[in-house]
PDB file of N, CA and C in Angstrom:
ATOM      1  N   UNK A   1     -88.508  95.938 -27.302  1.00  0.00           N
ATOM      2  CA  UNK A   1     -88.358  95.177 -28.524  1.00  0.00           C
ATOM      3  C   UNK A   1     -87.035  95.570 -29.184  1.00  0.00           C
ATOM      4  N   UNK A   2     -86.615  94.466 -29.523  1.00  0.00           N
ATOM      5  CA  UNK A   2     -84.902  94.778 -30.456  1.00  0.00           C
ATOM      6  C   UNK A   2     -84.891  93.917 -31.514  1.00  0.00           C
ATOM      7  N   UNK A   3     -84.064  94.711 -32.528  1.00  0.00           N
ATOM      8  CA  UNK A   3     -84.399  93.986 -33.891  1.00  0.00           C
ATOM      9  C   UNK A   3     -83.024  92.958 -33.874  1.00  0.00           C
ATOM     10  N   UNK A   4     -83.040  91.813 -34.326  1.00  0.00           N
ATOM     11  CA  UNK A   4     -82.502  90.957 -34.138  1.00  0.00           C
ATOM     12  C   UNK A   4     -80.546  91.505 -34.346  1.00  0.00           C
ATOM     13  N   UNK A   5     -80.326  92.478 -35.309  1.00  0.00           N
ATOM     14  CA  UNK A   5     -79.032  92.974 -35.507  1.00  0.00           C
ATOM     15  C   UNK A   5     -79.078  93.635 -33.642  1.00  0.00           C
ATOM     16  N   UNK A   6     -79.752  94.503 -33.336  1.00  0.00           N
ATOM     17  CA  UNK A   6     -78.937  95.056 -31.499  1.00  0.00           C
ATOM     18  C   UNK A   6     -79.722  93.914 -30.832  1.00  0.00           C
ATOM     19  N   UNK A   7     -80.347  92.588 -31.255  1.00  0.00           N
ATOM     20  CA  UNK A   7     -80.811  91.901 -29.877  1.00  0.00           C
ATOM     21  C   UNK A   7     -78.740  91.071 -30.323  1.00  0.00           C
ATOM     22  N   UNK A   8     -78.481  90.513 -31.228  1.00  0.00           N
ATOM     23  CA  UNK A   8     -77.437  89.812 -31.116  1.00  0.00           C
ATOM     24  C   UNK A   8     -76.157  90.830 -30.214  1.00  0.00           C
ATOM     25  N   UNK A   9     -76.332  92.104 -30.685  1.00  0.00           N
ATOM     26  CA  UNK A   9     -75.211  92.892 -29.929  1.00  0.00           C
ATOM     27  C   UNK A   9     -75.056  92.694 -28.371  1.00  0.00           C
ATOM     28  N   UNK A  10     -76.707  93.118 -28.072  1.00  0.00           N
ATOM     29  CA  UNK A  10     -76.753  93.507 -26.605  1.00  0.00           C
ATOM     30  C   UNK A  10     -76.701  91.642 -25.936  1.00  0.00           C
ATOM     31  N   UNK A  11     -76.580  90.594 -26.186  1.00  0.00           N
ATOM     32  CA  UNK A  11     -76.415  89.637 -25.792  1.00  0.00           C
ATOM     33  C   UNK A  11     -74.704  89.486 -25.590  1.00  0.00           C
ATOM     34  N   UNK A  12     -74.179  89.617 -26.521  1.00  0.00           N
ATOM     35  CA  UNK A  12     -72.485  89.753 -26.228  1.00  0.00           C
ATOM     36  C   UNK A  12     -72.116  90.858 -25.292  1.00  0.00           C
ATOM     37  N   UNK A  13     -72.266  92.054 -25.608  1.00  0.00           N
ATOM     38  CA  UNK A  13     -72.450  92.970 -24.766  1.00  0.00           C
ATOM     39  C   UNK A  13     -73.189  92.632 -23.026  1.00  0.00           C
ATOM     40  N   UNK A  14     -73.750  92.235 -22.860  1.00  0.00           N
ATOM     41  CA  UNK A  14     -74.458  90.980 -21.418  1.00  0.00           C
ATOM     42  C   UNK A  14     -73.348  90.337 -21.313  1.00  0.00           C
ATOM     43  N   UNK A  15     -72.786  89.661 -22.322  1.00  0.00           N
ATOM     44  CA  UNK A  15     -71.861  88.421 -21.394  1.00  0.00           C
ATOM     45  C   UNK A  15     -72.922  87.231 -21.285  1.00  0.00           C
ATOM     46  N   UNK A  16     -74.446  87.548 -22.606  1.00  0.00           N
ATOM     47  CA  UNK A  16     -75.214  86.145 -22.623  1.00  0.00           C
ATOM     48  C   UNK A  16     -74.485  84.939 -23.541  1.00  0.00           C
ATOM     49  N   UNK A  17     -73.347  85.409 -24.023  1.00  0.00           N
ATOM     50  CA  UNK A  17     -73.263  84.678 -25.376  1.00  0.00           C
ATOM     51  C   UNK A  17     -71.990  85.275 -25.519  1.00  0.00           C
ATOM     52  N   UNK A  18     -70.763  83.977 -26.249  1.00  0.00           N
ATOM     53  CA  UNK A  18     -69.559  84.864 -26.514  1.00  0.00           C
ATOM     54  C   UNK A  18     -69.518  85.573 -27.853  1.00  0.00           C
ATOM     55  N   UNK A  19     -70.307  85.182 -28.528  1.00  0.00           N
ATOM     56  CA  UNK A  19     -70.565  85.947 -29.676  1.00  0.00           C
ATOM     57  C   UNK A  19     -71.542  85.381 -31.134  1.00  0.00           C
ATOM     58  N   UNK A  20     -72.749  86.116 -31.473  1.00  0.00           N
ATOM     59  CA  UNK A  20     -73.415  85.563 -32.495  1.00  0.00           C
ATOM     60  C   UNK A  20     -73.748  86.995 -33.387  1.00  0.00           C
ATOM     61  N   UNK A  21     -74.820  86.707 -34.767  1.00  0.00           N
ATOM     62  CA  UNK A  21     -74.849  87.630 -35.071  1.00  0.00           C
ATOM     63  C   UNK A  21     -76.224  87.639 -35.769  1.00  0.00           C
ATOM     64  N   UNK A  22     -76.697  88.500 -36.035  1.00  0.00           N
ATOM     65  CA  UNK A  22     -77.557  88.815 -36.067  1.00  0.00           C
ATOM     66  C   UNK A  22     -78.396  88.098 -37.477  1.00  0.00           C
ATOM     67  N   UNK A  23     -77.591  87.269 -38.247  1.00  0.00           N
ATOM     68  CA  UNK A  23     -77.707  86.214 -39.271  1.00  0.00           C
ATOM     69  C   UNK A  23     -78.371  84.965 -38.577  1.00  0.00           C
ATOM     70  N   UNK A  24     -77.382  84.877 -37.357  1.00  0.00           N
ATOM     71  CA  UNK A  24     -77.766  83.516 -36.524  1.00  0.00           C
ATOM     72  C   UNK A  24     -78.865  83.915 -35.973  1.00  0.00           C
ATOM     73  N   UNK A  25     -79.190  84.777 -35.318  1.00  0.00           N
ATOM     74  CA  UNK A  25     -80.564  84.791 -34.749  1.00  0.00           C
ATOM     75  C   UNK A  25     -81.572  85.034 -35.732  1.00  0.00           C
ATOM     76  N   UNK A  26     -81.540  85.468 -36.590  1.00  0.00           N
ATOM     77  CA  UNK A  26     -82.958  84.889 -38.018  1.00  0.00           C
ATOM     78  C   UNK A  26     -82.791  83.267 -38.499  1.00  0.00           C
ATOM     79  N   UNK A  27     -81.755  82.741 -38.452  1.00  0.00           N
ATOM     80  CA  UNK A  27     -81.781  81.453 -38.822  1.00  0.00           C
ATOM     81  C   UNK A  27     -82.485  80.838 -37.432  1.00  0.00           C
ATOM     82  N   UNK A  28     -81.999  80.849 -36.185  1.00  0.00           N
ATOM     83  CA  UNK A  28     -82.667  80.467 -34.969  1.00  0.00           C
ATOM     84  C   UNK A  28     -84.208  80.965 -35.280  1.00  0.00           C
ATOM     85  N   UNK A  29     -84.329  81.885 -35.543  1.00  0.00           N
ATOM     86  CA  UNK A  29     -85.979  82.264 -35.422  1.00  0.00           C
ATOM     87  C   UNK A  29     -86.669  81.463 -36.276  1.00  0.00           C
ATOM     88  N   UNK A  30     -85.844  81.111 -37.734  1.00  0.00           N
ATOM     89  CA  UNK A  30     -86.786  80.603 -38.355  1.00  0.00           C
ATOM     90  C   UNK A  30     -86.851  78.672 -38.515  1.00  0.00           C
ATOM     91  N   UNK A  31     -85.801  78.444 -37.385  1.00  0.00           N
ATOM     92  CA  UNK A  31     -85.557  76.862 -37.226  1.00  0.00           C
ATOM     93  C   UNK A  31     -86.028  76.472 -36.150  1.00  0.00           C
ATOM     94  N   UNK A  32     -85.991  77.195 -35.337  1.00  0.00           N
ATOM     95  CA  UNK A  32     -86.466  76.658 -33.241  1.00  0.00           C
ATOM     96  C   UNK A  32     -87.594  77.015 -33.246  1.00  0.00           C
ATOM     97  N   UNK A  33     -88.435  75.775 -32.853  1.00  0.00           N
ATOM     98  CA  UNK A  33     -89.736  76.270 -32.288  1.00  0.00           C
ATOM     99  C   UNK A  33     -89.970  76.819 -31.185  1.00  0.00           C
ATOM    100  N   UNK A  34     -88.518  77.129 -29.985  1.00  0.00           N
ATOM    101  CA  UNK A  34     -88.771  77.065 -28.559  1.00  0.00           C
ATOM    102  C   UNK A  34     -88.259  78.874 -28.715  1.00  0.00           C
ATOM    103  N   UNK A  35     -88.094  79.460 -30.091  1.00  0.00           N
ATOM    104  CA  UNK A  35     -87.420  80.880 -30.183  1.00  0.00           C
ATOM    105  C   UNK A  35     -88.172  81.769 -30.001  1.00  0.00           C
ATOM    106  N   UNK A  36     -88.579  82.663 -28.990  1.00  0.00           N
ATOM    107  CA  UNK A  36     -89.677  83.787 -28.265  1.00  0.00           C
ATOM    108  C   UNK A  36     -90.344  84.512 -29.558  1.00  0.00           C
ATOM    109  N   UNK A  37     -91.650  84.226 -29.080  1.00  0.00           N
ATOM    110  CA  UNK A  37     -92.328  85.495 -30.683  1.00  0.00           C
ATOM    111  C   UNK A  37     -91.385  86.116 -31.314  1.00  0.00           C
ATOM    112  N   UNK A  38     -91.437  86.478 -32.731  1.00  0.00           N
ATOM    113  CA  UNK A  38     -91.525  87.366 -33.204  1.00  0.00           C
ATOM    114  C   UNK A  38     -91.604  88.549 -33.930  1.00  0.00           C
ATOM    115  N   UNK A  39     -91.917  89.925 -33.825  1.00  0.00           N
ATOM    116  CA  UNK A  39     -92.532  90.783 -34.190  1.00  0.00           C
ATOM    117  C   UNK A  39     -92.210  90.980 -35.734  1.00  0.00           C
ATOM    118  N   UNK A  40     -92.969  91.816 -36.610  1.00  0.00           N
ATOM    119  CA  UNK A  40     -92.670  92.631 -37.880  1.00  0.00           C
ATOM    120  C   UNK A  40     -92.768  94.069 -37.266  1.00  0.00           C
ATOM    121  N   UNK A  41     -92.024  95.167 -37.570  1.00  0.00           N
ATOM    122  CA  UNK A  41     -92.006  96.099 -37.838  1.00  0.00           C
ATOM    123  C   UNK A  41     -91.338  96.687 -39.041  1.00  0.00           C
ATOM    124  N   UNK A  42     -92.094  96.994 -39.794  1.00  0.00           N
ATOM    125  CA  UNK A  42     -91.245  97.823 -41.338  1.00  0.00           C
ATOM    126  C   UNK A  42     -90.839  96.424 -41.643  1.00  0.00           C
ATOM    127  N   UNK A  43     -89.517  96.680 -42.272  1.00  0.00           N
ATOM    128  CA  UNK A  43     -89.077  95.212 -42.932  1.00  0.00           C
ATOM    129  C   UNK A  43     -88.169  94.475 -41.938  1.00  0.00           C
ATOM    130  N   UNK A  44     -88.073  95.215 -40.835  1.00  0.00           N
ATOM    131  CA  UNK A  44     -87.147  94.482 -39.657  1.00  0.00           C
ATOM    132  C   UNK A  44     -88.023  93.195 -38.845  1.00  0.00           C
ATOM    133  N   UNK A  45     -87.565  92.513 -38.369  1.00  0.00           N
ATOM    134  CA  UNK A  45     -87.934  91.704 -37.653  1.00  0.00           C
ATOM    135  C   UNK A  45     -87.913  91.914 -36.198  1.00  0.00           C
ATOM    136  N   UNK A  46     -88.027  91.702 -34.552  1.00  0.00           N
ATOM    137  CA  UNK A  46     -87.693  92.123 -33.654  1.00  0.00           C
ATOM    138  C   UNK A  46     -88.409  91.112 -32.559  1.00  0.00           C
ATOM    139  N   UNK A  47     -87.762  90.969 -31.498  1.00  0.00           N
ATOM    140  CA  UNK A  47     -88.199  90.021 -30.646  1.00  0.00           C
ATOM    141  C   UNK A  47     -87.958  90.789 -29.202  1.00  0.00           C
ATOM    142  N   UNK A  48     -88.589  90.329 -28.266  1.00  0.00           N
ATOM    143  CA  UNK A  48     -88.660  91.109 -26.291  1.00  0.00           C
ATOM    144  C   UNK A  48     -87.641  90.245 -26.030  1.00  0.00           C
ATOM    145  N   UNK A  49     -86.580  91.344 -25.314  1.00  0.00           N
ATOM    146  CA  UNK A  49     -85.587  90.873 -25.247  1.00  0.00           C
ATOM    147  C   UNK A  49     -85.708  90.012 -23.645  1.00  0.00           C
ATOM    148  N   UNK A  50     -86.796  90.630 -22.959  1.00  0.00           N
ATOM    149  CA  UNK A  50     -87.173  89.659 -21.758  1.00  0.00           C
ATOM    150  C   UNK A  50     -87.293  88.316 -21.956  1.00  0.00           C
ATOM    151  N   UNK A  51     -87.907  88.208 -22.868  1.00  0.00           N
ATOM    152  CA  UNK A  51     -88.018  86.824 -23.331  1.00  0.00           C
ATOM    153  C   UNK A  51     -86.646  86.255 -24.196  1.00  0.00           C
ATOM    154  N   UNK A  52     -86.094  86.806 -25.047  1.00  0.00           N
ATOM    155  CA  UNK A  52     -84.839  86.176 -25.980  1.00  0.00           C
ATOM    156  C   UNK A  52     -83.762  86.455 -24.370  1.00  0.00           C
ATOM    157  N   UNK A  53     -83.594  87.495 -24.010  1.00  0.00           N
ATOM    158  CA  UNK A  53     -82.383  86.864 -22.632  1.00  0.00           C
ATOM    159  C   UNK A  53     -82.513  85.055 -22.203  1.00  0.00           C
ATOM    160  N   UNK A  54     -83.616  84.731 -21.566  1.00  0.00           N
ATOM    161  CA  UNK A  54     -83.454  83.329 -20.889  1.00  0.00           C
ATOM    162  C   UNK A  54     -83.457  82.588 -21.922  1.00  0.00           C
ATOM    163  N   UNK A  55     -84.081  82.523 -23.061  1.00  0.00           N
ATOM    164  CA  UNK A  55     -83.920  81.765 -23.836  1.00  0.00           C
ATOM    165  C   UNK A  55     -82.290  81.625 -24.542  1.00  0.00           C
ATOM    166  N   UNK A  56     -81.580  82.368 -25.009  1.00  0.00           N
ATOM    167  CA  UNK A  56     -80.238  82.225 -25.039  1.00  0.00           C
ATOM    168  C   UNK A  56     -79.418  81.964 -23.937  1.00  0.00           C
ATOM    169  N   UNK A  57     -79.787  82.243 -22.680  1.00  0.00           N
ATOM    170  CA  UNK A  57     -79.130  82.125 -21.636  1.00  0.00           C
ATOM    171  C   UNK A  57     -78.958  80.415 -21.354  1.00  0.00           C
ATOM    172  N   UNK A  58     -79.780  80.028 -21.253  1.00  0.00           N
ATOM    173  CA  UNK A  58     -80.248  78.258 -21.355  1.00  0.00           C
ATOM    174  C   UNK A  58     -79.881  77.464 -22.219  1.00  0.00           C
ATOM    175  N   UNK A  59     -79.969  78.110 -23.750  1.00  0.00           N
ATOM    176  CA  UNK A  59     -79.898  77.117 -24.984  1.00  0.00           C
ATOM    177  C   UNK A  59     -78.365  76.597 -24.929  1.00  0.00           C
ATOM    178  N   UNK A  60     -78.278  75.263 -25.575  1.00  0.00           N
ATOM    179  CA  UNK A  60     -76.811  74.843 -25.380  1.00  0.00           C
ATOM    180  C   UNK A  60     -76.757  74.951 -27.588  1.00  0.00           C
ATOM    181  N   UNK A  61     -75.312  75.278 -27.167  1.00  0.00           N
ATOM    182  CA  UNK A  61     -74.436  75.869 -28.253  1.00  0.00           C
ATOM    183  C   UNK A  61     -74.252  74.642 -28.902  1.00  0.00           C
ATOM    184  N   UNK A  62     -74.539  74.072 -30.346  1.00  0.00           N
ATOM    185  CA  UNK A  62     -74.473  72.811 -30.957  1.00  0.00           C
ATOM    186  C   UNK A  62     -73.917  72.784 -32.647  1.00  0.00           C
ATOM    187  N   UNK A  63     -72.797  73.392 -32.001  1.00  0.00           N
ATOM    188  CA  UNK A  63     -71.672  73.733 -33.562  1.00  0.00           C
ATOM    189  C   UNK A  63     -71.446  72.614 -34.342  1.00  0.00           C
ATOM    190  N   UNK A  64     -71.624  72.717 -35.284  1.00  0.00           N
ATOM    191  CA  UNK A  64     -71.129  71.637 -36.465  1.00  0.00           C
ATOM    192  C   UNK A  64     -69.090  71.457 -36.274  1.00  0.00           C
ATOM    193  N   UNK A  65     -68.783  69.927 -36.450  1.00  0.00           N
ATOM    194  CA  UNK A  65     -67.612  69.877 -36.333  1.00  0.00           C
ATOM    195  C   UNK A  65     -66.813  69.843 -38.055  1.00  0.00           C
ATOM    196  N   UNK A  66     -65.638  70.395 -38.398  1.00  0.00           N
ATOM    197  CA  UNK A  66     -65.077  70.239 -40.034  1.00  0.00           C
ATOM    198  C   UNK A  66     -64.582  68.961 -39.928  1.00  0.00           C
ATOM    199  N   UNK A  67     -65.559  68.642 -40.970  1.00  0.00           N
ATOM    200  CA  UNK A  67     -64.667  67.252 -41.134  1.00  0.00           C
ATOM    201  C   UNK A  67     -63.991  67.348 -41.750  1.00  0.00           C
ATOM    202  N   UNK A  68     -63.385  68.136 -42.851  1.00  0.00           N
ATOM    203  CA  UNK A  68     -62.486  68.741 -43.705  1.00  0.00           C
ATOM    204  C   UNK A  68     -61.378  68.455 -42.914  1.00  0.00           C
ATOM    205  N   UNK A  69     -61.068  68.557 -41.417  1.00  0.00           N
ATOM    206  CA  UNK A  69     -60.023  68.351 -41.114  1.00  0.00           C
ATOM    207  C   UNK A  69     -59.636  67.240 -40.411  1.00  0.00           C
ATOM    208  N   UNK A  70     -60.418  66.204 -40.461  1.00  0.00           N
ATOM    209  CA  UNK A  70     -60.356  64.855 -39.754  1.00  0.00           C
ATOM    210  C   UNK A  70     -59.557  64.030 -40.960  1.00  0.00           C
ATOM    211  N   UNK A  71     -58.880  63.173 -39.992  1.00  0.00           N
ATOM    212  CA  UNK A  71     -57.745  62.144 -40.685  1.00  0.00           C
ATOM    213  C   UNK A  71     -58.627  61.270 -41.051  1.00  0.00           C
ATOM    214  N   UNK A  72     -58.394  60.558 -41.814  1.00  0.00           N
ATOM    215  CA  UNK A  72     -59.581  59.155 -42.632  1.00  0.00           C
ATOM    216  C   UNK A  72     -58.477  58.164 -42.589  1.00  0.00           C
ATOM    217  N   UNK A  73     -59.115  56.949 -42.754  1.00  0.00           N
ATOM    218  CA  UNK A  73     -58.080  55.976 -43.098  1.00  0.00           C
ATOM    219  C   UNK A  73     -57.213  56.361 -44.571  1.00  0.00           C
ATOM    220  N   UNK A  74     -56.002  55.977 -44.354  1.00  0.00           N
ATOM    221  CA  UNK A  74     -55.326  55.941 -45.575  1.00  0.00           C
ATOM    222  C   UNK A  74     -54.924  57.495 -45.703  1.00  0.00           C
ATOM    223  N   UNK A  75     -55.038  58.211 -45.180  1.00  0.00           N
ATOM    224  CA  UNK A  75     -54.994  59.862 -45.816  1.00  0.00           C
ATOM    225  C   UNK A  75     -53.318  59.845 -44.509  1.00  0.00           C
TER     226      UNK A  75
END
């Protein structure tokens, strides 16, 4: 079991992921239904990393684009 701050490490560290953090994987936990149990311990949270490996390994990456920087008409 790894608490979501060393499950995000040890995924970059793998070479599962070029890089997330440990913010993103509580937001994933608490938005994806397909995100592996998981656990409470103390006030940490923590998930099997047997299970969070394939599941990050698989998931496709679905970044928001800035529109802040898109040309509009007239601009």
């Amino acid at each position: 079991m790894l608490s979501f701050r060393e499950l995000a490490r040890r995924l970059v560290a793998d070479g599962i992921v070029e890089g997330i953090t440990h913010q993103r994987v509580s937001k994933l936990a608490q938005d994806d239904p397909n995100f592996p149990p998981v656990t409470q311990i103390g006030r940490s949270k923590a998930v099997d990393y047997r299970a969070a490996r394939p599941y990050f390994a698989t998931r496709k990456s679905r970044q928001g684009q800035r529109t802040d920087l898109k040309q509009g008409p007239g601009q």
